[in-house]
Protein backbone atom coordinates (compact mmCIF):
# COMPACT_ATOMS: atom_id res chain seq x y z
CA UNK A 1 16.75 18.98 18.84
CA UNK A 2 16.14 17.62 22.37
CA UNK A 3 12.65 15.81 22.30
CA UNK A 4 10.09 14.89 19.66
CA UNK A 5 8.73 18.25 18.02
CA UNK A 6 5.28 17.68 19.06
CA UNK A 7 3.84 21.12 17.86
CA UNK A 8 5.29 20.78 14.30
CA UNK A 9 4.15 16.92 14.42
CA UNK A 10 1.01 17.80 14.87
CA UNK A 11 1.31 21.27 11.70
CA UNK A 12 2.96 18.59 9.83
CA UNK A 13 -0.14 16.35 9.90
CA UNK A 14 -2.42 19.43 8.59
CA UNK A 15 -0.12 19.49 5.40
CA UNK A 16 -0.06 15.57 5.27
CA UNK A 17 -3.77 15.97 5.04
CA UNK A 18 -3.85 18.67 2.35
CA UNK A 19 -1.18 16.36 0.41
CA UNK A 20 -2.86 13.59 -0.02
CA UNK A 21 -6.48 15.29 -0.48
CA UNK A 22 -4.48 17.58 -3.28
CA UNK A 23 -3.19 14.19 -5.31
CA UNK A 24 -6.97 12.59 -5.17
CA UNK A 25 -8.94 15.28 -5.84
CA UNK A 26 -6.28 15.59 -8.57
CA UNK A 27 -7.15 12.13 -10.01
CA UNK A 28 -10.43 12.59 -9.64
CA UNK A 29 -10.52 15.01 -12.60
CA UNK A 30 -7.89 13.34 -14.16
CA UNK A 31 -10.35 10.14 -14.19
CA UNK A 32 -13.44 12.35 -15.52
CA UNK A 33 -11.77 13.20 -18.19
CA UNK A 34 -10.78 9.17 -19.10
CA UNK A 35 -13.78 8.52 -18.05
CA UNK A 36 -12.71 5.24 -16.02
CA UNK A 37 -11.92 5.07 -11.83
CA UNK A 38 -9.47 2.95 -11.71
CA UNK A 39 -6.68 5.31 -12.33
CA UNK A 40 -6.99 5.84 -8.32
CA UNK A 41 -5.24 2.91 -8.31
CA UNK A 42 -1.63 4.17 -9.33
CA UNK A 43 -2.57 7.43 -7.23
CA UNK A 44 -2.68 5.68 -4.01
CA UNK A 45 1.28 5.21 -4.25
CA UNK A 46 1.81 8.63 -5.74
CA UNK A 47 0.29 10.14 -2.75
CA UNK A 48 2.24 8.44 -0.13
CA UNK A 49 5.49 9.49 -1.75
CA UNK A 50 4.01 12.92 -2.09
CA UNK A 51 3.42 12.91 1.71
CA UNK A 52 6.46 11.44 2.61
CA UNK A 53 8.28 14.06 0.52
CA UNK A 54 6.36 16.92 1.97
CA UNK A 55 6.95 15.62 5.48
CA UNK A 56 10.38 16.03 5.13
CA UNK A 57 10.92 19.25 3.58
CA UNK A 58 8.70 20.49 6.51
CA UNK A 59 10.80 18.66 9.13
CA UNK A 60 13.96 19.85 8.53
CA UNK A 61 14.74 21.67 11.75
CA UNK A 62 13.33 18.89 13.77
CA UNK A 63 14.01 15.71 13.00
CA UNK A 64 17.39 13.57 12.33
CA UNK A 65 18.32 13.93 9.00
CA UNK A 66 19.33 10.21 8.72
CA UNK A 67 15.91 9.11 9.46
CA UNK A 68 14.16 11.86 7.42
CA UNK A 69 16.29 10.82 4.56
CA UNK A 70 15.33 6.95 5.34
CA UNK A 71 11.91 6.68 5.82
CA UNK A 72 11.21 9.78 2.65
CA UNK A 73 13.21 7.37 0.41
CA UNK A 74 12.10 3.91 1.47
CA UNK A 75 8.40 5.38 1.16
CA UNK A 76 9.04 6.79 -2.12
CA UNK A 77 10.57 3.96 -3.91
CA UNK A 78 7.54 1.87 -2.73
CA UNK A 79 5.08 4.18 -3.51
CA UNK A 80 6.09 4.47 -7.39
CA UNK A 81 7.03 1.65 -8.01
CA UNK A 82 3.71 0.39 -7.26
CA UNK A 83 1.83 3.60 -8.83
CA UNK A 84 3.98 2.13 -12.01
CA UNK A 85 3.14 -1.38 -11.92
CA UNK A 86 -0.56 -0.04 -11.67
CA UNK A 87 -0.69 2.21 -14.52
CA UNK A 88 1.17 -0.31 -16.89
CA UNK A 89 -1.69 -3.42 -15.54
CA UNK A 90 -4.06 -1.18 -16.32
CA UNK A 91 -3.47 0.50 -19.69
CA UNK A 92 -5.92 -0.35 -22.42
CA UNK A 93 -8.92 -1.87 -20.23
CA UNK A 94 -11.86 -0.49 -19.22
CA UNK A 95 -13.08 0.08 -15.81
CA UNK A 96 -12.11 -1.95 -12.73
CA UNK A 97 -14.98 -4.65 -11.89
CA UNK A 98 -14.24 -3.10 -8.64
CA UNK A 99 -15.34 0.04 -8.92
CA UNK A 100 -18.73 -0.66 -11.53
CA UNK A 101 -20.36 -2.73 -9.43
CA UNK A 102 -19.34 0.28 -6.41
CA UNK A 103 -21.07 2.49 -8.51
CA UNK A 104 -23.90 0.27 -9.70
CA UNK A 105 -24.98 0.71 -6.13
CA UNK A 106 -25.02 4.77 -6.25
CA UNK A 107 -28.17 6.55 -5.90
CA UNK A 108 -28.09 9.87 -7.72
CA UNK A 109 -24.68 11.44 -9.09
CA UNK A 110 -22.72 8.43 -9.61
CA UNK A 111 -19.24 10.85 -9.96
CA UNK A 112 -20.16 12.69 -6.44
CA UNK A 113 -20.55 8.77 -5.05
CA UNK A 114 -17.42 7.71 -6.60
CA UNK A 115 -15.77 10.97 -4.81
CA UNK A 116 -17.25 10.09 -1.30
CA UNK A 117 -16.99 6.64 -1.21
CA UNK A 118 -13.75 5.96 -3.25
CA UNK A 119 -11.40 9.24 -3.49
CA UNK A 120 -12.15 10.78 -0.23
CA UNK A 121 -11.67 7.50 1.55
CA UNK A 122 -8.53 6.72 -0.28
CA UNK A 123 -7.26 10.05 0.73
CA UNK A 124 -8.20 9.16 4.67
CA UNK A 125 -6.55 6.14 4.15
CA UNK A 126 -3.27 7.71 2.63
CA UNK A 127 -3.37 9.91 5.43
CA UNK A 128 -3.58 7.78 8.35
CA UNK A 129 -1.50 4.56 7.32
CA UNK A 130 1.55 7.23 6.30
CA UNK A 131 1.73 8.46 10.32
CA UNK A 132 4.89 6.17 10.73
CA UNK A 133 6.75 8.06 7.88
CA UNK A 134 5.23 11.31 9.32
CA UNK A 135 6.08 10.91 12.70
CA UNK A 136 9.71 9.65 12.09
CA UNK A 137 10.24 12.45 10.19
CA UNK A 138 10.72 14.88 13.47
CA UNK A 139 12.22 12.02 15.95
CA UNK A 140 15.50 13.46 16.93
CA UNK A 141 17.12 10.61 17.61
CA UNK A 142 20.08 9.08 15.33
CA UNK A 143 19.17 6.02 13.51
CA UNK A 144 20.12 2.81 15.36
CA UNK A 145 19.51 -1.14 15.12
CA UNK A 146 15.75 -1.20 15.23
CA UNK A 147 15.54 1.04 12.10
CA UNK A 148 17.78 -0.92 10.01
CA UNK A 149 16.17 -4.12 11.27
CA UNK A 150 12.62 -2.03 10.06
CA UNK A 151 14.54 -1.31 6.39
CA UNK A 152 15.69 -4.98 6.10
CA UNK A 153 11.79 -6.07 6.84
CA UNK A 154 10.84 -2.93 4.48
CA UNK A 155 13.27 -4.80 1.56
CA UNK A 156 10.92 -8.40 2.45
CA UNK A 157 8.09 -6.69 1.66
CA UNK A 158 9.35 -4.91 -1.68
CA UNK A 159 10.76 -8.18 -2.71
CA UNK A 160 7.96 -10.13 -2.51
CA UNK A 161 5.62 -7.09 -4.50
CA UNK A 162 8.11 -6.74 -7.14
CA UNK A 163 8.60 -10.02 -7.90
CA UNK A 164 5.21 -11.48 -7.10
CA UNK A 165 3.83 -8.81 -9.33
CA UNK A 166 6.76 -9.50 -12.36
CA UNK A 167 5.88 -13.08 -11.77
CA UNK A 168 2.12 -13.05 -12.12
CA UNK A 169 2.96 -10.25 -15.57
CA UNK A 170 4.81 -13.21 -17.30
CA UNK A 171 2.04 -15.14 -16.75
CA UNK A 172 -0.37 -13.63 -17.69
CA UNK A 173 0.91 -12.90 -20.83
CA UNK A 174 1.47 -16.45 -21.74
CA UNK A 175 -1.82 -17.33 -23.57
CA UNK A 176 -1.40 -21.04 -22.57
CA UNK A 177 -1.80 -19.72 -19.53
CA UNK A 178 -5.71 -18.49 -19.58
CA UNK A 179 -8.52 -19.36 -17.29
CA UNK A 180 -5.36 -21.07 -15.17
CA UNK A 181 -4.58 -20.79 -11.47
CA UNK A 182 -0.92 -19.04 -11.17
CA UNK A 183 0.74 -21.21 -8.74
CA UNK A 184 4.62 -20.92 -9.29
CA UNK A 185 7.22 -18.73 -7.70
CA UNK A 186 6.21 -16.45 -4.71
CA UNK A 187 2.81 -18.05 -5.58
CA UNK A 188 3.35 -21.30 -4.56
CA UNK A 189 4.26 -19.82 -1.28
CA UNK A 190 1.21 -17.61 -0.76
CA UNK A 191 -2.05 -16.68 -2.35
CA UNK A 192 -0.88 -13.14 -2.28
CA UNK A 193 2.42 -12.43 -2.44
CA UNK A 194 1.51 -8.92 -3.14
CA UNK A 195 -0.54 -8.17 -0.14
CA UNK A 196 2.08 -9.72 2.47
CA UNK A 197 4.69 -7.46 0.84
CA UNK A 198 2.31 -4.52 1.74
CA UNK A 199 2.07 -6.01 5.26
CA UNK A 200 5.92 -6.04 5.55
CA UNK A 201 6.51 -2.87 4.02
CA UNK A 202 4.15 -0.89 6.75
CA UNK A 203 5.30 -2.86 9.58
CA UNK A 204 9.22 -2.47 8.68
CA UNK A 205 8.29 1.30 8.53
CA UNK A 206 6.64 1.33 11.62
CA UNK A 207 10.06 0.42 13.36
CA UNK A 208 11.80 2.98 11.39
CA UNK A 209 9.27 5.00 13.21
CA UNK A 210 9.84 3.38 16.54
CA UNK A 211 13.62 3.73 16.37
CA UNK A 212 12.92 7.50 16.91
CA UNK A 213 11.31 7.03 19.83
CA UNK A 214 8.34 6.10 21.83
CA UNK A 215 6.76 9.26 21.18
CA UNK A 216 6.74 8.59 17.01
CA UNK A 217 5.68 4.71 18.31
CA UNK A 218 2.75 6.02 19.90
CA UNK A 219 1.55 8.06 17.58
CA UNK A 220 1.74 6.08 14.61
CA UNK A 221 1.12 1.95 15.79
CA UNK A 222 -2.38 2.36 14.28
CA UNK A 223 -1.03 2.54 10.91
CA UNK A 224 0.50 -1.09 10.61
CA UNK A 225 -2.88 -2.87 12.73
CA UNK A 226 -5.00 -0.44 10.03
CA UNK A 227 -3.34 -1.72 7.07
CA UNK A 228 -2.65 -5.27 8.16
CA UNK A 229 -6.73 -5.50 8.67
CA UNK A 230 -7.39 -3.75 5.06
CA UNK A 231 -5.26 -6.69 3.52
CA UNK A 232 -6.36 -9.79 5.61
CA UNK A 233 -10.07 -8.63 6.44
CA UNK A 234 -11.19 -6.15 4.14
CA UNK A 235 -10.67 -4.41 0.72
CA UNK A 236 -7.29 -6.80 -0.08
CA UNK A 237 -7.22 -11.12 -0.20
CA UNK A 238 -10.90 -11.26 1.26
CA UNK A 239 -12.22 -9.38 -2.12
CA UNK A 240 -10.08 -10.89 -4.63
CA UNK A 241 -10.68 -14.16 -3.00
CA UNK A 242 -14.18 -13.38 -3.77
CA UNK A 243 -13.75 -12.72 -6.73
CA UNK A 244 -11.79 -15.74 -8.01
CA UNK A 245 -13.53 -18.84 -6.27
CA UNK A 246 -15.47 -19.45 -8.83
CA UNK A 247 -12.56 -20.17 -11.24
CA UNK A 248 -11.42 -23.96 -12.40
CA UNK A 249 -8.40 -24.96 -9.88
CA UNK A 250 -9.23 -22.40 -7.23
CA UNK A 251 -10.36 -24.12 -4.43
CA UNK A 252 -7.02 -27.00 -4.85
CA UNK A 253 -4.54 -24.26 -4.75
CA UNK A 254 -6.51 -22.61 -1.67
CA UNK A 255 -6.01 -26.19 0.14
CA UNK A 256 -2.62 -26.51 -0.68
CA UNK A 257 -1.25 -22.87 -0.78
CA UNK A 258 -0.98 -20.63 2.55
CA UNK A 259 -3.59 -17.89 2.38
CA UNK A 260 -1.47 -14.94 3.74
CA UNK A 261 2.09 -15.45 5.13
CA UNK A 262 4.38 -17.77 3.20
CA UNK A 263 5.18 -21.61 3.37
CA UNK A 264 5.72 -24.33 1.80
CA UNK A 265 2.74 -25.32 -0.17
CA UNK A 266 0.68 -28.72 1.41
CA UNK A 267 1.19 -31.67 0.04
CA UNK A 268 -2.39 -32.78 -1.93
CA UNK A 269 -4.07 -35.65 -0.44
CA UNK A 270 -4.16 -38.78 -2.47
């Protein structure tokens, strides 16, 4: 292992592809059959780990097996543990708001619509924001500082998921607690404690990545930017902001609260 195994890089991505197409299209029947879409939800992290896990059982005569090891664990733990949070938020309701007004707007088949313009897309998505954890996979070079300084930034980002997540459960759960704003914990901090875990979590692998080399660097920096705009600008905070402006309290905690990366809240003007 001298230099960064372009050619099976670039085989790898083919079965990356397949991967991630396989665990979609696999949903997608498994959601017929419920009859609700949101179960995509819990897929997205399924397929990432499935990719990751693929990736390095492919990789094994290329890359460095500390990195392989790294980046296919780190991936997987984040990817499940999400695809379980999911599943558990979502057991017992009905379809995602999300998703029926998506499909409101379908003209024809509304399950061919929902497999173009929701599983498909996902599937992309998967594909292209896991090139860091593909491409470290067959970087030759041993693990050094910059991919432990890219776990300890991965660990941030689980952190503030896990707990944001566990956080908002408990308080949910509290009756007293309906129709309220949920300001404490991680909350108080930022609107979406969730999101800038994400953000962490993809930019801490991206210097796993980077560590190898600035061939896996190259390759993959599109991921990070990609997935940093899907949670500041596009399908993340800017939709569930949307969504929950018109609720009592919302627009006090937006003026006090940071709206992506954490702080101290404001003090409220007298």
């Amino acid at each position: 292992m001298t230099g960064f195994a372009w050619e099976a890089f670039a085989a790898g991505l083919g079965w990356g592809a397949a991967t991630s197409l396989a665990v979609l299209l696999g949903t997608f029947v498994i959601a017929l059959n419920l009859g609700v879409h949101r179960v995509v939800d819990s897929a997205w992290g399924v397929a990432f780990a499935a990719v990751a896990v693929v990736a390095f059982g492919l990789s094994e005569a290329h890359g460095d097996p500390g990195r392989r090891l790294l980046v296919t664990v780190l991936t997987a733990v984040w990817g499940l543990r999400l695809a379980v949070h999911i599943a558990r938020r979502g057991s017992g309701h009905g379809e995602d708001p999300r998703y029926e007004a998506m499909l409101e707007r379908a003209q024809g088949n509304r399950n061919l619509y929902a497999l173009r313009m929701i599983y498909l897309l996902q599937g992309s998505l998967v594909w292209l924001v896991s090139l860091p954890v593909q491409a470290a996979q067959y970087a030759p070079r041993p693990l050094s500082v910059l991919a432990f300084a890219g776990t300890a930034l991965w660990a941030v980002g689980l952190f503030f998921e896990a707990v944001g997540d566990a956080q908002m459960a408990r308080f949910k759960a509290d009756p007293a607690n309906r129709g309220r704003i949920m300001d404490q914990g991680l909350w108080r901090l930022t609107r979406h404690p969730n999101y800038f875990g994400d953000f962490c979590v993809w930019w801490g692998l991206f210097l796993v990545a980077c560590d190898g080399g600035w061939q896996a660097a190259a390759v993959s920096v599109v991921s990070p930017l990609v997935m940093s705009v899907l949670l500041i600008k596009g399908s993340g905070k800017r939709l569930l902001e949307r969504h929950m402006a018109s609720r009592p309290g919302w627009d006090a905690y937006a003026a006090r609260t940071s709206g992506f990366f954490p702080r101290p809240p404001r003090r409220e003007q007298q």
